[in-house]
Structures are given as C-alpha cells and as structure tokens.
C-alpha atoms as a PDB file:
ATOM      1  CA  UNK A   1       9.520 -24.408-104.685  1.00  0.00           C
ATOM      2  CA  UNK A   2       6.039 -24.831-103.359  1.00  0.00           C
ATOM      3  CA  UNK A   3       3.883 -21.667-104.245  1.00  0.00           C
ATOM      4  CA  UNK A   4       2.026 -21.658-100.910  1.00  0.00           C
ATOM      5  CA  UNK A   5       5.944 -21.740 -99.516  1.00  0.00           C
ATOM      6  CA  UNK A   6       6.821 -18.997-101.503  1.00  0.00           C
ATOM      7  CA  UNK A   7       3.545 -16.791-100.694  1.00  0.00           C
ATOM      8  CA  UNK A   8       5.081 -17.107 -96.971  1.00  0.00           C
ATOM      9  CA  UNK A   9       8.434 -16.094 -97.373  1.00  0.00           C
ATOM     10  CA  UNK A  10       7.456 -13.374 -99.642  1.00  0.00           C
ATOM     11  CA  UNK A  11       4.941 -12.044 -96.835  1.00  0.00           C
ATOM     12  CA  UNK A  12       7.669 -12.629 -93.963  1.00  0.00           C
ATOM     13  CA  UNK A  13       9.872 -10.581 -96.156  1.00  0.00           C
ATOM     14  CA  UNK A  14       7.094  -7.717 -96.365  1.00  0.00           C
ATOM     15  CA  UNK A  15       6.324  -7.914 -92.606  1.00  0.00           C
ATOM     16  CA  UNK A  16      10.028  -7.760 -91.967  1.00  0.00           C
ATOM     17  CA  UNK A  17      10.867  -4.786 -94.307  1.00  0.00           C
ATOM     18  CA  UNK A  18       7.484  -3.103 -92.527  1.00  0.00           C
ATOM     19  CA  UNK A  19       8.748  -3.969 -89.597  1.00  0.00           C
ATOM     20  CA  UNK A  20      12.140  -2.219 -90.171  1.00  0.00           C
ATOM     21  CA  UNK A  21      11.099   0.867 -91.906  1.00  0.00           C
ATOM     22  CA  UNK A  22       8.591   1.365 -88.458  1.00  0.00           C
ATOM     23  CA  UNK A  23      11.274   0.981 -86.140  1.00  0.00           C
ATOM     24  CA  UNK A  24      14.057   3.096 -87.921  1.00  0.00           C
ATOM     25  CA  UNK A  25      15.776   5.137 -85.309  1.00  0.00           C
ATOM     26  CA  UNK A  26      14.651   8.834 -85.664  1.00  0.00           C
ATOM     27  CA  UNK A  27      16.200  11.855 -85.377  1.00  0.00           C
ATOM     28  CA  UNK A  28      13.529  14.080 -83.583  1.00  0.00           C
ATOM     29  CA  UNK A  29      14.397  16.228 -80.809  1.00  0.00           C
ATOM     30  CA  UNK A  30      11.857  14.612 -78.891  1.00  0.00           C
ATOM     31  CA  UNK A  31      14.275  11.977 -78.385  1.00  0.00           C
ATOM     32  CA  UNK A  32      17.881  13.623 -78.203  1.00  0.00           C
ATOM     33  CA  UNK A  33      18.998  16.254 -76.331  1.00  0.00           C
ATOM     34  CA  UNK A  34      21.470  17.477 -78.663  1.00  0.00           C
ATOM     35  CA  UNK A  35      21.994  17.083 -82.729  1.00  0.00           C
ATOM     36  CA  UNK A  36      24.877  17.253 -84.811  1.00  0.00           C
ATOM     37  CA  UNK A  37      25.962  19.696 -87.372  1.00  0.00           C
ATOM     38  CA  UNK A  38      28.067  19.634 -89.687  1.00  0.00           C
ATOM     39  CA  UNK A  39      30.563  22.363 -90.007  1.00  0.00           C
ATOM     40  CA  UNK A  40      33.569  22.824 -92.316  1.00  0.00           C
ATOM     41  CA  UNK A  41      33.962  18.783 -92.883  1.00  0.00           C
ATOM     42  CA  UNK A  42      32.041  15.801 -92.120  1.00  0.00           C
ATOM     43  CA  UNK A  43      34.514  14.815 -89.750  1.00  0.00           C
ATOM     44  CA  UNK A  44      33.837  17.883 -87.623  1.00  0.00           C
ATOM     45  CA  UNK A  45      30.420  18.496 -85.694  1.00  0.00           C
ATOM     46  CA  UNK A  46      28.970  20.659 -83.595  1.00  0.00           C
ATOM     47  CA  UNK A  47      26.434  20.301 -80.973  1.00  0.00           C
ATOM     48  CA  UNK A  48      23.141  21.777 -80.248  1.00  0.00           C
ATOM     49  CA  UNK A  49      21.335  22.131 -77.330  1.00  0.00           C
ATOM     50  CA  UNK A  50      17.596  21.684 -77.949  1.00  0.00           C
ATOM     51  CA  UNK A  51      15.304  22.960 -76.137  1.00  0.00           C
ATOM     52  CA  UNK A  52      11.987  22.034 -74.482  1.00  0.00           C
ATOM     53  CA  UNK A  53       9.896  24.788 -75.357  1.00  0.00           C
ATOM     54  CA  UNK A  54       7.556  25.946 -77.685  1.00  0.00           C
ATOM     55  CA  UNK A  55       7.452  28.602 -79.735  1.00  0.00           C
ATOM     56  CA  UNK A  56       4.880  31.803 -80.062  1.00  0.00           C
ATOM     57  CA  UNK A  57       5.423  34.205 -82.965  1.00  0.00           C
ATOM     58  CA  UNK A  58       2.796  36.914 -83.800  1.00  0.00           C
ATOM     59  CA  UNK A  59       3.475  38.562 -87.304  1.00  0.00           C
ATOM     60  CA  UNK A  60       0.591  40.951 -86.871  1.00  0.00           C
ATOM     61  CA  UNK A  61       1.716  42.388 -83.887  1.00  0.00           C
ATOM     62  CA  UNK A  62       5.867  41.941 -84.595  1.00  0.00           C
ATOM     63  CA  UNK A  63       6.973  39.492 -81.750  1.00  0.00           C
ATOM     64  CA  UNK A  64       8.223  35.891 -80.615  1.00  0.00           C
ATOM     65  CA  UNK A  65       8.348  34.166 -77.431  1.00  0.00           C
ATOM     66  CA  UNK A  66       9.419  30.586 -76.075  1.00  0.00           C
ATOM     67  CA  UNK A  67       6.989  29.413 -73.872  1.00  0.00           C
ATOM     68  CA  UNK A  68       7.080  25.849 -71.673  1.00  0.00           C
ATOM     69  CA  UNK A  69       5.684  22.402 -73.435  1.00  0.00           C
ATOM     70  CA  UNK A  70       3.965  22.099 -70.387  1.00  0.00           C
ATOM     71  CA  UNK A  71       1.984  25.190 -70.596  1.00  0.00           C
ATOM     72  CA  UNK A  72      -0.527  26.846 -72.611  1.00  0.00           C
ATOM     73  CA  UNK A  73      -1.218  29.840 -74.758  1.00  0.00           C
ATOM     74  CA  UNK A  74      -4.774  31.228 -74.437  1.00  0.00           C
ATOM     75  CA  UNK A  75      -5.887  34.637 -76.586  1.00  0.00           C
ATOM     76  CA  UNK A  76      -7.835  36.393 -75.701  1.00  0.00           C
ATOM     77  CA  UNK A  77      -7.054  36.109 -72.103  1.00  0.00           C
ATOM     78  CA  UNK A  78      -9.331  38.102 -70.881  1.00  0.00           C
ATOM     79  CA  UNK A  79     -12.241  40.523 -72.155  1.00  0.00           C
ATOM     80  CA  UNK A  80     -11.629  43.785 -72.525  1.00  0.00           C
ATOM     81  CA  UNK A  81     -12.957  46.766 -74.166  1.00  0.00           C
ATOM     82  CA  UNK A  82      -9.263  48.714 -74.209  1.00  0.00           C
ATOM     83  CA  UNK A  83      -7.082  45.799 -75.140  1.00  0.00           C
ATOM     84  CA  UNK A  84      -6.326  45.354 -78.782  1.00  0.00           C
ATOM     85  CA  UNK A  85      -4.621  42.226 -78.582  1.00  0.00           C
ATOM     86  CA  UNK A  86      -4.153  40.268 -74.704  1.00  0.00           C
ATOM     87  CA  UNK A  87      -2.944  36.469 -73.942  1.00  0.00           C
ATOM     88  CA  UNK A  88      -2.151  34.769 -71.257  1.00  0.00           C
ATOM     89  CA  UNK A  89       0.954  31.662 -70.904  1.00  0.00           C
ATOM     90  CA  UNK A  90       0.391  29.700 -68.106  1.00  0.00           C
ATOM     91  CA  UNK A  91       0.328  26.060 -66.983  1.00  0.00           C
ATOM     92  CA  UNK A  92      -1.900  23.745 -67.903  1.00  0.00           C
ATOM     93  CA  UNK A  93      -3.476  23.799 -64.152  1.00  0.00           C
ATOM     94  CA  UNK A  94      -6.801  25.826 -63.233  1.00  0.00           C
ATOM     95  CA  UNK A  95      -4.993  27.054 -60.420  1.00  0.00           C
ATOM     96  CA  UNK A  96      -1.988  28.713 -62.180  1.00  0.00           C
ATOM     97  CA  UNK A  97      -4.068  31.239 -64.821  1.00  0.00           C
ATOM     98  CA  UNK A  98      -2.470  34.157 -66.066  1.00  0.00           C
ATOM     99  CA  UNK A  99       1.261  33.695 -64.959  1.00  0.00           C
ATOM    100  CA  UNK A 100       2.234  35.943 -68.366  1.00  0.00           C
ATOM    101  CA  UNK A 101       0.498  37.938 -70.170  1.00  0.00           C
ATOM    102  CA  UNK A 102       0.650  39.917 -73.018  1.00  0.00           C
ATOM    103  CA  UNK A 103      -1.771  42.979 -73.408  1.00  0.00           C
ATOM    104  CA  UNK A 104      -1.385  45.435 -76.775  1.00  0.00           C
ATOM    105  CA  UNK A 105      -3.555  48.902 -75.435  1.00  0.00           C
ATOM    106  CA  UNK A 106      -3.682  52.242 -76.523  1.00  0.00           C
ATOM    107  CA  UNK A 107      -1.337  54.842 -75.505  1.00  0.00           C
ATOM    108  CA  UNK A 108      -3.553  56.973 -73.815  1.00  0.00           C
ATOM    109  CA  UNK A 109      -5.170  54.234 -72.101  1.00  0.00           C
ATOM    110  CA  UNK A 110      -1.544  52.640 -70.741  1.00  0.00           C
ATOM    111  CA  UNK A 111      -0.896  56.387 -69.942  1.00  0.00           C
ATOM    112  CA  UNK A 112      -4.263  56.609 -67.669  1.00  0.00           C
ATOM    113  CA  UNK A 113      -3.434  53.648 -65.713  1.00  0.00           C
ATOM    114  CA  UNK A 114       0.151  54.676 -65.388  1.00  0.00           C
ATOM    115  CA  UNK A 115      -1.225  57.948 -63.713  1.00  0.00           C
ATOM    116  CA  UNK A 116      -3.753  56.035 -61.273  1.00  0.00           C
ATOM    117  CA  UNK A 117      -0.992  53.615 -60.556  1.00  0.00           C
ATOM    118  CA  UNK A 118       1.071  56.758 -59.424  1.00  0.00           C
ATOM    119  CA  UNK A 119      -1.700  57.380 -57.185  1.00  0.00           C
ATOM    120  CA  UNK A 120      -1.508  54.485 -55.441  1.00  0.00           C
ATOM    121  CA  UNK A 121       1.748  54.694 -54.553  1.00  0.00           C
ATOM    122  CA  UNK A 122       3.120  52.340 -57.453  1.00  0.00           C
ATOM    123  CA  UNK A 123       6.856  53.584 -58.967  1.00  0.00           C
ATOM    124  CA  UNK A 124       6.911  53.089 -62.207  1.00  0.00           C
ATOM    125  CA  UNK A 125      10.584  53.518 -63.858  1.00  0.00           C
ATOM    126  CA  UNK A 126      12.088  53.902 -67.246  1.00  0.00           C
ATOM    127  CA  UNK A 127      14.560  50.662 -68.038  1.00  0.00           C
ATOM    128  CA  UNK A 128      15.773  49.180 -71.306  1.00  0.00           C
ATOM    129  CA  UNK A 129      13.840  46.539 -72.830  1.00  0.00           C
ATOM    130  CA  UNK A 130      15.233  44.377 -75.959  1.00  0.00           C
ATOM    131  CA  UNK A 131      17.117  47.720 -76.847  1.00  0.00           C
ATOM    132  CA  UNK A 132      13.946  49.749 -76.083  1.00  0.00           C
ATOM    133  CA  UNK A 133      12.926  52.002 -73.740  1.00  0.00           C
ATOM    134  CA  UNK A 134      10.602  50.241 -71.142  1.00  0.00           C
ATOM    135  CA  UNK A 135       8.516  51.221 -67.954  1.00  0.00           C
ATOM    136  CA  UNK A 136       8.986  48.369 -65.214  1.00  0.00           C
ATOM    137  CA  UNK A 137       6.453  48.590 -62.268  1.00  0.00           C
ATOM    138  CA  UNK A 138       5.814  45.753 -59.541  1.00  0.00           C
ATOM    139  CA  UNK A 139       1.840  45.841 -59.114  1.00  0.00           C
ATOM    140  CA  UNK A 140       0.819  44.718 -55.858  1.00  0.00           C
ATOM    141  CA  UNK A 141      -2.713  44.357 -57.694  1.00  0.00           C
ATOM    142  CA  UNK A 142      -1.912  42.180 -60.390  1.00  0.00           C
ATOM    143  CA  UNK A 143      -4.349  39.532 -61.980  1.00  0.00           C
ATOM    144  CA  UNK A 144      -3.505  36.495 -59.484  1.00  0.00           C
ATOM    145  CA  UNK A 145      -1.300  38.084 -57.337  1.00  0.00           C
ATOM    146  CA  UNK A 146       1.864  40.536 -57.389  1.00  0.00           C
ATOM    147  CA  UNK A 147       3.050  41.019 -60.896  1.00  0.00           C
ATOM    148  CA  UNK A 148       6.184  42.172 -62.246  1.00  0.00           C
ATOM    149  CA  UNK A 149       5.338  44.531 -65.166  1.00  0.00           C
ATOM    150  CA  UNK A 150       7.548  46.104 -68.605  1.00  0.00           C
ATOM    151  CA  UNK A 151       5.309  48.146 -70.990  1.00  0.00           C
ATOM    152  CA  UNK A 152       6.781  49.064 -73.931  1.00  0.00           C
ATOM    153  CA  UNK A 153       5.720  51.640 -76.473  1.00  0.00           C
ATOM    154  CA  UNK A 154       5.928  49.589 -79.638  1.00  0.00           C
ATOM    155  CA  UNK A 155       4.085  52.212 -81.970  1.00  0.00           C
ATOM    156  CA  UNK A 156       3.227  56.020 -81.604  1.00  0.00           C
ATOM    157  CA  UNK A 157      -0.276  55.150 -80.376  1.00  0.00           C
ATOM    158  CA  UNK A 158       0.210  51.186 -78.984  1.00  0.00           C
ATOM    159  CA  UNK A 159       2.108  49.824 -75.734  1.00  0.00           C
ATOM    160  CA  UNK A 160       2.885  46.441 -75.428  1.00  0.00           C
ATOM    161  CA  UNK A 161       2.146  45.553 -71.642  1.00  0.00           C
ATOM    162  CA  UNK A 162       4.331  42.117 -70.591  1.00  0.00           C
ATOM    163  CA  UNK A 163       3.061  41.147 -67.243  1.00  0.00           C
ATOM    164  CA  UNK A 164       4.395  38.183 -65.004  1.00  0.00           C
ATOM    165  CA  UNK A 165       2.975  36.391 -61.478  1.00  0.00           C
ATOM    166  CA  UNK A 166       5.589  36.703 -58.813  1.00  0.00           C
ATOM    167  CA  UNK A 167       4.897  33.583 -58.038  1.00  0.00           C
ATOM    168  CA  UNK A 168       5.875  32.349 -61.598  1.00  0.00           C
ATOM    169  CA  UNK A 169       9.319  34.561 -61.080  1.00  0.00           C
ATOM    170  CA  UNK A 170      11.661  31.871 -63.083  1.00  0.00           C
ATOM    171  CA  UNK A 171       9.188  31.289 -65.867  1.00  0.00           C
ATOM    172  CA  UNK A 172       8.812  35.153 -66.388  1.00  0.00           C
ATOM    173  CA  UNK A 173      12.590  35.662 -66.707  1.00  0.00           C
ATOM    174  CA  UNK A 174      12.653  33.122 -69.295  1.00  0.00           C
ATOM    175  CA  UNK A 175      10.122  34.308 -71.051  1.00  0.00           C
ATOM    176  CA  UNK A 176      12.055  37.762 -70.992  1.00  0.00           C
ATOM    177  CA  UNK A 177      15.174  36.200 -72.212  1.00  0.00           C
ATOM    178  CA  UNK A 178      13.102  34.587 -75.382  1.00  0.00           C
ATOM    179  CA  UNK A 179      10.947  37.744 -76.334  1.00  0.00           C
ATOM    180  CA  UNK A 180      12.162  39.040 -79.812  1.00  0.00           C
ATOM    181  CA  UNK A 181      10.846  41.637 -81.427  1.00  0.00           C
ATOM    182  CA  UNK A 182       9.882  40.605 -85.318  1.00  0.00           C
ATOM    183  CA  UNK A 183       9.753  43.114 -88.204  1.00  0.00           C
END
C-alpha cells in the first residue's frame, strides 16, 4: 500500500472517530425532559421530571430556593444599614427588579416596622411557614408595587423577611413551594 494512501485513511479514520466521539448523543437535562432510573432491575425504570430551574442554596444563612433559568439572583439587592443579608430574584428585564426578595434583619428592627405597619392600617397575621410560625402581611408599599410578605423568625435575634411583587404572583408561589430550610 502506498504510504501517502495510508497517511489518508489513517487521518479519515481519526477525523471520523473525532467526529463520532463529538456527536455522541448526551444525556443532559438540557436536552430531555425526563431521565431514567433504574429501580429494582434493569428492566424496570422510573421517570423523572426535570425541571427548568435553578438552584439557590445559602449555607451561611440555612436555606434553598429554585429560582427560574430565565431570571437572576442579585445580593445585595439593595443597601441597607439594618439588613444583614438581602437579595433580590427577578427577571432578567430592567423593568421587572425586585419580584422576590430575601431580607435577613434584626428582630427588633422587623419588630419596629411591624409596629409602624400596624399604624398604617397593614394586618399582619400569624400563619405556618415550612412548619414554622410565620407573619404574612400584603404591603400596599412594597418595593415595585404591592407585595405579598412571610417573615419568619429563624433565630432568637434574626427574621427572615420573604417578599414577593403581586404582579409576579405565580413566580412567588413557586418560589414558596421550593424554599427549604437547610441545617
């Protein structure tokens, strides 16, 4: 065999296995909707849904939250000289800032507010949260708009204030349903 004939077919054979390897069908969730898993044989599978969100989880503070692709985290949020810890989850759109956030404040600071939100003719009223017990308030004075707000006392001297647009109702609810408290 020629050696210049050989040099070819050996680099068509490269190119092809390159080729291959590139191309391999992947697993990624990114393009499936569910996977497979096996269970008691490999003849029996189970599917999961995947889903397209991501996923927030702050050890320092002890919690998780799914959160949109198609949105943003952002901390801080805001400046503040009360707030420990504040973020906001919102869309990637200039017009949409702050849908959620997340505020960590002092007890007697949360307490303050609750008092001047009294005042203004704001009911505030004690609901379970996650298997805590929660404050829920709607705040006609929200950043952005009406908010629906839970605080939760998450220490003997923090709250944990979770704050959602109206206007973002459905994205607020889902970020309810994924909020986990981590230990």
């Amino acid at each position: 065999m020629n050696k210049s004939l050989l040099t070819f077919v050996v680099v068509l054979v490269l190119i092809g296995a390159a080729w291959w390897l590139w191309h391999e069908p992947s697993d990624s969730a990114a393009e499936k909707d569910t996977k497979q898993t096996a269970t008691t044989s490999p003849e029996e599978f189970v599917e999961i849904e995947t889903t397209d969100a991501n996923i927030y989880r702050n050890e320092d503070w002890g919690f998780q939250f799914e959160y949109p692709q198609e949105w943003e985290v952002r901390e801080p949020a805001f400046g503040s000289s009360v707030s420990l810890f504040n973020m906001a989850i919102e869309p990637i759109d200039p017009y949409n800032l702050h849908a959620i956030l997340v505020n960590i404040t002092p007890k007697s600071w949360i307490e303050s507010a609750h008092a001047k939100m009294k005042a203004r003719g704001v009911v505030i009223s004690e609901v379970e949260f996650k298997n805590r017990t929660a404050l829920f308030a709607v705040n006609d004075q929200g950043i952005g708009g009406p908010t629906e707000n839970y605080y939760i006392l998450i220490s003997d001297e923090y709250w944990i204030h979770l704050s959602g647009q109206v206007r973002q109702k459905d994205a607020f609810v889902d970020f309810l349903n994924s909020f986990e408290f981590i230990e």
